[in-house]
C-alpha atoms as a PDB file:
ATOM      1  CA  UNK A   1      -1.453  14.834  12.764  1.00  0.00           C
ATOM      2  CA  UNK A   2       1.720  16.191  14.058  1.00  0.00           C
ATOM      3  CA  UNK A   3       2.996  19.838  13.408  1.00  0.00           C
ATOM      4  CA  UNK A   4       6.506  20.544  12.498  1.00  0.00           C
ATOM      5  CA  UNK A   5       7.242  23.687  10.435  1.00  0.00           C
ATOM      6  CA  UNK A   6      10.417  22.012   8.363  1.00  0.00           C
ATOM      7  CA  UNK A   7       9.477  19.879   6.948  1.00  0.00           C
ATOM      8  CA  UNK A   8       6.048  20.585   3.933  1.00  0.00           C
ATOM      9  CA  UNK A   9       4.129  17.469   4.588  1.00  0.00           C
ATOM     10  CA  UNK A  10       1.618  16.049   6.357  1.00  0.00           C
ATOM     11  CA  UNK A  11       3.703  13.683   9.960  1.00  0.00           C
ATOM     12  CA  UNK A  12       1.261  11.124  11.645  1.00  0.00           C
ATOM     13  CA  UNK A  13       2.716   9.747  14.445  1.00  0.00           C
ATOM     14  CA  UNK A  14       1.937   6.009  15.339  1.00  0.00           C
ATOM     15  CA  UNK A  15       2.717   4.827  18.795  1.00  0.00           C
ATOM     16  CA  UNK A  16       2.846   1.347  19.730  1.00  0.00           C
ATOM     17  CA  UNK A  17       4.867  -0.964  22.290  1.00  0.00           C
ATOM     18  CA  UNK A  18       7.972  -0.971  19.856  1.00  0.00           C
ATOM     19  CA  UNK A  19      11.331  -0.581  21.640  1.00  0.00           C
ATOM     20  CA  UNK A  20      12.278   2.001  18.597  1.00  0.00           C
ATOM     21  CA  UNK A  21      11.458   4.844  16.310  1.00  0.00           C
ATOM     22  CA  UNK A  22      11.090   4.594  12.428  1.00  0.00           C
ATOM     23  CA  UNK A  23      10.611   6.684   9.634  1.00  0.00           C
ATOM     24  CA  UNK A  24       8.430   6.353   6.149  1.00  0.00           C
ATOM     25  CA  UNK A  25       7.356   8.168   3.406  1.00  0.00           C
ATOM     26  CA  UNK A  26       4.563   7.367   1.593  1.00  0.00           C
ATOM     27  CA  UNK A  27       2.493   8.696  -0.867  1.00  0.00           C
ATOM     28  CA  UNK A  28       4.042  12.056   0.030  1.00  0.00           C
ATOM     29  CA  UNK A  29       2.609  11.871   3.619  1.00  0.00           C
ATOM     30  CA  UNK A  30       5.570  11.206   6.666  1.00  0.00           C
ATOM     31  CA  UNK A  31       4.604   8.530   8.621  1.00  0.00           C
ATOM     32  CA  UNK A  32       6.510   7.962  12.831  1.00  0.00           C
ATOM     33  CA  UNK A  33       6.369   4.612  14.169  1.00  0.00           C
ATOM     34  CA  UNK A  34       7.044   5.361  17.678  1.00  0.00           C
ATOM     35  CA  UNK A  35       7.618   3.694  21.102  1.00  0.00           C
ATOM     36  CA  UNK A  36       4.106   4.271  22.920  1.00  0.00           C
ATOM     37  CA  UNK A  37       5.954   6.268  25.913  1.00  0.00           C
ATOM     38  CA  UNK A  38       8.589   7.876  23.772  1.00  0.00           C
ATOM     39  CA  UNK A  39       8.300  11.858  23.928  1.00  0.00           C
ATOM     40  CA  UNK A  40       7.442  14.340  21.665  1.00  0.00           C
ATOM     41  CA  UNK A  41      10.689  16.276  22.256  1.00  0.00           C
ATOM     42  CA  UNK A  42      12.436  13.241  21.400  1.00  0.00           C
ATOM     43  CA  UNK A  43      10.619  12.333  18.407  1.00  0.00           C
ATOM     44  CA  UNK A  44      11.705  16.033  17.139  1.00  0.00           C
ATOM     45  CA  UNK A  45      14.967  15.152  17.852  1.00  0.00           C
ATOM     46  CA  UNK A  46      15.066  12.172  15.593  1.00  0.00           C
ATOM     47  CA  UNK A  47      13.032  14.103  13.128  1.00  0.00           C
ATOM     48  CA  UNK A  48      15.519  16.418  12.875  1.00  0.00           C
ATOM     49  CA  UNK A  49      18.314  13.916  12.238  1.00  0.00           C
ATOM     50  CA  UNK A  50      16.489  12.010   9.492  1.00  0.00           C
ATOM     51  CA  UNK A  51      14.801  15.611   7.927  1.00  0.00           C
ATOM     52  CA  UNK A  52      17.395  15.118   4.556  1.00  0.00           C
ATOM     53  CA  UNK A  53      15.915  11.751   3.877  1.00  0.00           C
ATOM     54  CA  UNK A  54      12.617  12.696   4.343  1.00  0.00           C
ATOM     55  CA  UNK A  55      12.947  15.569   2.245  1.00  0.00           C
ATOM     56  CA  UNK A  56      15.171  13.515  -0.276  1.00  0.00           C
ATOM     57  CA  UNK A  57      12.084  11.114  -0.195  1.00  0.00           C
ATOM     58  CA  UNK A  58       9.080  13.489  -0.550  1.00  0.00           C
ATOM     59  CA  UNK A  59      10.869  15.255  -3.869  1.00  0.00           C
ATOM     60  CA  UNK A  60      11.312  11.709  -5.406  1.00  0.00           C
ATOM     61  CA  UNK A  61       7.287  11.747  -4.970  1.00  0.00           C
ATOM     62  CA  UNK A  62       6.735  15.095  -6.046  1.00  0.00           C
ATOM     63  CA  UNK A  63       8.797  14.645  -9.382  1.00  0.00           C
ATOM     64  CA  UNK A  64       6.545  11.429 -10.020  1.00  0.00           C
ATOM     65  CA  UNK A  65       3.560  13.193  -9.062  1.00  0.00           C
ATOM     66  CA  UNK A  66       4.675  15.662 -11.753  1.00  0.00           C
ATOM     67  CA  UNK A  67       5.490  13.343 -14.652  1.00  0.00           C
ATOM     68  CA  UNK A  68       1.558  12.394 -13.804  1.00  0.00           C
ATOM     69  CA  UNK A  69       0.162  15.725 -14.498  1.00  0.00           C
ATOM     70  CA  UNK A  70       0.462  15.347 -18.398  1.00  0.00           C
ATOM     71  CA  UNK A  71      -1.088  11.635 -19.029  1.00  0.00           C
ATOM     72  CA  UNK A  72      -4.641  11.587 -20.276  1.00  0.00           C
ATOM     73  CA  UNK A  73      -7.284   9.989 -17.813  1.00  0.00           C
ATOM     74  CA  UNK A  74      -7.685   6.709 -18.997  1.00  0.00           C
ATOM     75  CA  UNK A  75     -10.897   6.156 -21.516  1.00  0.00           C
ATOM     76  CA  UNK A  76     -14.230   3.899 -20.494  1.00  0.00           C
ATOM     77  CA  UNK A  77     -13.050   1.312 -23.188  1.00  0.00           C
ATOM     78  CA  UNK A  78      -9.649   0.906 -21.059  1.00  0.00           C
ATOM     79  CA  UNK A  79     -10.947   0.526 -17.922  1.00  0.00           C
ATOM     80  CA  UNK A  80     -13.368  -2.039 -19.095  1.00  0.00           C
ATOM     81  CA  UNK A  81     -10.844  -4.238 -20.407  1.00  0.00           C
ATOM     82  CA  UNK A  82      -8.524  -3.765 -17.149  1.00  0.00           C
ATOM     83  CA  UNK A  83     -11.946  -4.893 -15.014  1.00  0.00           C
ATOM     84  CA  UNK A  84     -12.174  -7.886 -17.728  1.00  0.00           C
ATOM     85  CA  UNK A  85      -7.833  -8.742 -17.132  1.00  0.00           C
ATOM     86  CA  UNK A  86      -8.273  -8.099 -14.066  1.00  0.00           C
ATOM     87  CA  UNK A  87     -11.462 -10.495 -12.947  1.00  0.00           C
ATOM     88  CA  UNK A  88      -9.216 -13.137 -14.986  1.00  0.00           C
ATOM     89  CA  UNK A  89      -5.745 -12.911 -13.854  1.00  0.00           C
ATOM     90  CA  UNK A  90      -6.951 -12.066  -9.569  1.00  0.00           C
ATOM     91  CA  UNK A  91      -9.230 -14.798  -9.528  1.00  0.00           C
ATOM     92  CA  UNK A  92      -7.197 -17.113 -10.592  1.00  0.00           C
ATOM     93  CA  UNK A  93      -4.366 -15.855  -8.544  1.00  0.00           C
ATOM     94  CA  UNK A  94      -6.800 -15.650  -5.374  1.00  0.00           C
ATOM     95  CA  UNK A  95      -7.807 -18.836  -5.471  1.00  0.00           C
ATOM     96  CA  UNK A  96      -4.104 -20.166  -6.070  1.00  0.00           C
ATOM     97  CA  UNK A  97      -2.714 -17.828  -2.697  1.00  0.00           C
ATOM     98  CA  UNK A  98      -5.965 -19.108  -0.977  1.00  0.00           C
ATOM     99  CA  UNK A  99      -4.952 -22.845  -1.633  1.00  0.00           C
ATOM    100  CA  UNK A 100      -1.598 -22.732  -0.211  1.00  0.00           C
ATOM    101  CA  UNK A 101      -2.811 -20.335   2.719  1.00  0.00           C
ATOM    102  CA  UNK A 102      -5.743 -22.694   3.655  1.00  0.00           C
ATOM    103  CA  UNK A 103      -8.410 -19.936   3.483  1.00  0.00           C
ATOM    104  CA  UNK A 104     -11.564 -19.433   2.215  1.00  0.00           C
ATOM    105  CA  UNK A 105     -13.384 -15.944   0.765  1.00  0.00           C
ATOM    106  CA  UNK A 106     -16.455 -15.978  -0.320  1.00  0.00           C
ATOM    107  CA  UNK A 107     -16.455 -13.498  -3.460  1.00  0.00           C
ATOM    108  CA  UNK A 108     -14.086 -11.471  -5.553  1.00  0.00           C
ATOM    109  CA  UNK A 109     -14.895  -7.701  -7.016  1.00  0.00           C
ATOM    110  CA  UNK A 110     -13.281  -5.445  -9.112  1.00  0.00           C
ATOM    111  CA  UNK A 111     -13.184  -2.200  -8.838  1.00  0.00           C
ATOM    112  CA  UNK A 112     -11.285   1.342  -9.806  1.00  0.00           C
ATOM    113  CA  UNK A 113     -10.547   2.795  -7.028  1.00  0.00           C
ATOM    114  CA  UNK A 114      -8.598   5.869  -6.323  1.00  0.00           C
ATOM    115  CA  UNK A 115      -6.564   5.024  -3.944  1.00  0.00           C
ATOM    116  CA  UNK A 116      -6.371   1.253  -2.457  1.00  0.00           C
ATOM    117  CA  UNK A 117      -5.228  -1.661  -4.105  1.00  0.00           C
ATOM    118  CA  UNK A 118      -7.339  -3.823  -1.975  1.00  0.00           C
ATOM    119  CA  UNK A 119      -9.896  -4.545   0.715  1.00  0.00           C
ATOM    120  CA  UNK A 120     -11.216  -7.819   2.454  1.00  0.00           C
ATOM    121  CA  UNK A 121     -14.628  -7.591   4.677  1.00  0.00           C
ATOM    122  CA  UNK A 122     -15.282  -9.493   7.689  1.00  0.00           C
ATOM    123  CA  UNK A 123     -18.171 -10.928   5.563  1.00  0.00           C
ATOM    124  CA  UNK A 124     -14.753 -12.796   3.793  1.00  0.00           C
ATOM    125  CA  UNK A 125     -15.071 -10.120   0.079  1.00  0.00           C
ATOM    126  CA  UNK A 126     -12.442  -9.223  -1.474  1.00  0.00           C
ATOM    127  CA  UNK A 127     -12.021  -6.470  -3.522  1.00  0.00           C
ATOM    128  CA  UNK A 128      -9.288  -5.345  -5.589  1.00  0.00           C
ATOM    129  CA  UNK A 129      -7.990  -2.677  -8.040  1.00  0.00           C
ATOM    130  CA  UNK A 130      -8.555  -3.036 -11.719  1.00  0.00           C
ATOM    131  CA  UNK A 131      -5.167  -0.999 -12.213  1.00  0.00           C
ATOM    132  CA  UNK A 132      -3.261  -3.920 -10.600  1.00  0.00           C
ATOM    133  CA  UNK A 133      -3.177  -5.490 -14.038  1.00  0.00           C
ATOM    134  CA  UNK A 134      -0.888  -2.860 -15.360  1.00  0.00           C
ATOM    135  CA  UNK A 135       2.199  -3.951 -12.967  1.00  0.00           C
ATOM    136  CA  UNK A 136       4.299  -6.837 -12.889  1.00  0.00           C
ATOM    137  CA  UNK A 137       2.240  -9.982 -11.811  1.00  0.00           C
ATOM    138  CA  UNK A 138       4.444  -9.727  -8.407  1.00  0.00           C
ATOM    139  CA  UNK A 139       3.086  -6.650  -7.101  1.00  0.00           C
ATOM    140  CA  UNK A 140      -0.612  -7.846  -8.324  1.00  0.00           C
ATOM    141  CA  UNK A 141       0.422 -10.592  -5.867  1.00  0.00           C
ATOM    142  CA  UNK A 142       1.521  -8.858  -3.017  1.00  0.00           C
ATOM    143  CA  UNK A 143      -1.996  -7.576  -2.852  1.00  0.00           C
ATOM    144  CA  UNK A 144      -3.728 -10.905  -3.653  1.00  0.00           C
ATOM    145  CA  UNK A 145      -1.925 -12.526  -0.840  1.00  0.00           C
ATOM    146  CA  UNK A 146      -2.124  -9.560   1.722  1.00  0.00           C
ATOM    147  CA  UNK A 147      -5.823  -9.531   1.476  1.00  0.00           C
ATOM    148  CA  UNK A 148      -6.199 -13.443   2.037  1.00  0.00           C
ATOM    149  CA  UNK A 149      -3.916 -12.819   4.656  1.00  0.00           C
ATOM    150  CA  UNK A 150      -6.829 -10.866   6.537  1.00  0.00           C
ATOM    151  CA  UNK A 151      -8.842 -13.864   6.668  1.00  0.00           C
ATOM    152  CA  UNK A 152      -6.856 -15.294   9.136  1.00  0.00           C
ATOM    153  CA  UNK A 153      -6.023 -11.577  10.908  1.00  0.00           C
ATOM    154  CA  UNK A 154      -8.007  -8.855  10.592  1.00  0.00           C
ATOM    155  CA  UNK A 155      -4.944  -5.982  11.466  1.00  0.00           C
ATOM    156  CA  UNK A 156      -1.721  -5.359  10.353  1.00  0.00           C
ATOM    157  CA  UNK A 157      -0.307  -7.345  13.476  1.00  0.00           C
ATOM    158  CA  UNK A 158       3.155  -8.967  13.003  1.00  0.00           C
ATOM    159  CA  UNK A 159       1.530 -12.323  13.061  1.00  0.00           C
ATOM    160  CA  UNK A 160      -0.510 -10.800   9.976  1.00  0.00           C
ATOM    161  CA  UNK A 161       3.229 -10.349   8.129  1.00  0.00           C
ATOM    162  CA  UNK A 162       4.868 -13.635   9.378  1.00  0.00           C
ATOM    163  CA  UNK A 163       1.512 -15.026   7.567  1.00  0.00           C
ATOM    164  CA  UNK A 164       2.617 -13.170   4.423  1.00  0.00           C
ATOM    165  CA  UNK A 165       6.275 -14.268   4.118  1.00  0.00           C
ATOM    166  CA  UNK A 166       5.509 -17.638   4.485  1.00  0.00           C
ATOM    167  CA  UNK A 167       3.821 -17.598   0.971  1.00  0.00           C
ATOM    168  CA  UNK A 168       5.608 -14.686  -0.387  1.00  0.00           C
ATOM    169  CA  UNK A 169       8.825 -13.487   0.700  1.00  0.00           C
ATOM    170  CA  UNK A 170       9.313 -10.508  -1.371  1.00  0.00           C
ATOM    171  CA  UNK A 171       6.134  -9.000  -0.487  1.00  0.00           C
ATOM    172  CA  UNK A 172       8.285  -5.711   0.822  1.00  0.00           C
ATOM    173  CA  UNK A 173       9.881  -5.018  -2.163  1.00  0.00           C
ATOM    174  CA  UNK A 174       6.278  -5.172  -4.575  1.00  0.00           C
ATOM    175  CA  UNK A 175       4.600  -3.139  -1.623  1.00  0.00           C
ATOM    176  CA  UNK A 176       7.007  -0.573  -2.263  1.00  0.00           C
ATOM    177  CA  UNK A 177       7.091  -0.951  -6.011  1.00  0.00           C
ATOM    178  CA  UNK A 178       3.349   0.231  -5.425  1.00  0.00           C
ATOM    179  CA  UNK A 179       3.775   2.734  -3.743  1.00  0.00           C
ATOM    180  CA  UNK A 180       6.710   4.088  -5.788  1.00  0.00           C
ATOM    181  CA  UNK A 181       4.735   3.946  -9.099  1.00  0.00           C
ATOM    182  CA  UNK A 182       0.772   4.306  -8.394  1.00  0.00           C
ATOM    183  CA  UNK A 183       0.222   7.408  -8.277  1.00  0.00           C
ATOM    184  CA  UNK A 184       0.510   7.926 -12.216  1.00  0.00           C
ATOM    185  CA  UNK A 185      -2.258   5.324 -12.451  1.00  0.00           C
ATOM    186  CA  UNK A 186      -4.079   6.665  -9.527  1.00  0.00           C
ATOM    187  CA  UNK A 187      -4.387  10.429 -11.187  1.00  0.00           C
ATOM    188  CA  UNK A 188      -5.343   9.182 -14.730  1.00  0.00           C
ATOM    189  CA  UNK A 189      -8.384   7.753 -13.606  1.00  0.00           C
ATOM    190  CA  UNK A 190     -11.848   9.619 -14.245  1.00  0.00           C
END
């Protein structure tokens, strides 16, 4: 974790053989992809320069994070029919992604999870989100097909994402649609 006192969020810094710096926010945590022999000084610089987006960024999450605080968990009878959708609608979207990616897994579970959408073992399990059914069938994708992307590459290399665009191109956009509007599911769950 990185320590800068202007900005009021936790800054991990990822260094890697990039040729230049970016910026995210997610989940109201800053995150620094940096070039692996890029300076600390320097990344404060760039901080700096990019601290009214960030900021601009971490209050849109905050304010969500807010409208949150007032919706009632969600009841055993709801989450029981989510796990029901959800074994439905992901296993037949699995095996669909799987077809056209030529890759096998061996078994699908559903879970409610607090905060992933998904998982895949090297024993080839998935696992997924029951709150996945709640979104647009897109962003239940975007999971679906990232985590039968890990049976071919088990990292987040940009072979891994080439993978992913080949079957579905707008896997940026529902990754971010995730992001954007979890949380409120996230927080209502016991």
């Amino acid at each position: 974790m990185f320590d800068y006192e202007n900005i009021n969020a936790e800054i991990s810094i990822i260094r890697s053989k990039r040729k230049s710096i970016s910026f995210e926010v997610r989940l109201g945590k800053v995150i620094i992809r940096a070039p692996l022999k890029m300076k600390d000084k320097d990344i404060l610089k760039y901080l700096e320069l990019k601290r009214n987006w960030i900021e601009k960024h971490l209050e849109k999450f905050a304010s969500r994070q807010a409208e949150c605080e007032n919706l009632p968990p969600f009841t055993e009878d709801e989450i029981k029919a989510m796990k029901k959708r959800a074994k439905e609608i992901i296993n037949s979207r699995a095996e669909h992604y799987a077809e056209k990616l030529g890759v096998e897994y061996n078994r699908i579970s559903i879970r409610c999870q607090h905060k992933r959408w998904g998982s895949c073992s090297s024993q080839k399990n998935l696992n997924f989100n029951c709150l996945l059914v709640l979104f647009p069938l897109e962003a239940l994708d975007s999971v679906v097909v990232h985590e039968l992307c890990h049976l071919k590459y088990m990292n987040h290399s940009a072979d891994f994402y080439k993978e992913i665009d080949k079957v579905f191109p707008d896997y940026k956009k529902w990754h971010r649609y995730l992001d954007e509007n979890g949380a409120k599911y996230f927080n209502r769950l016991p």
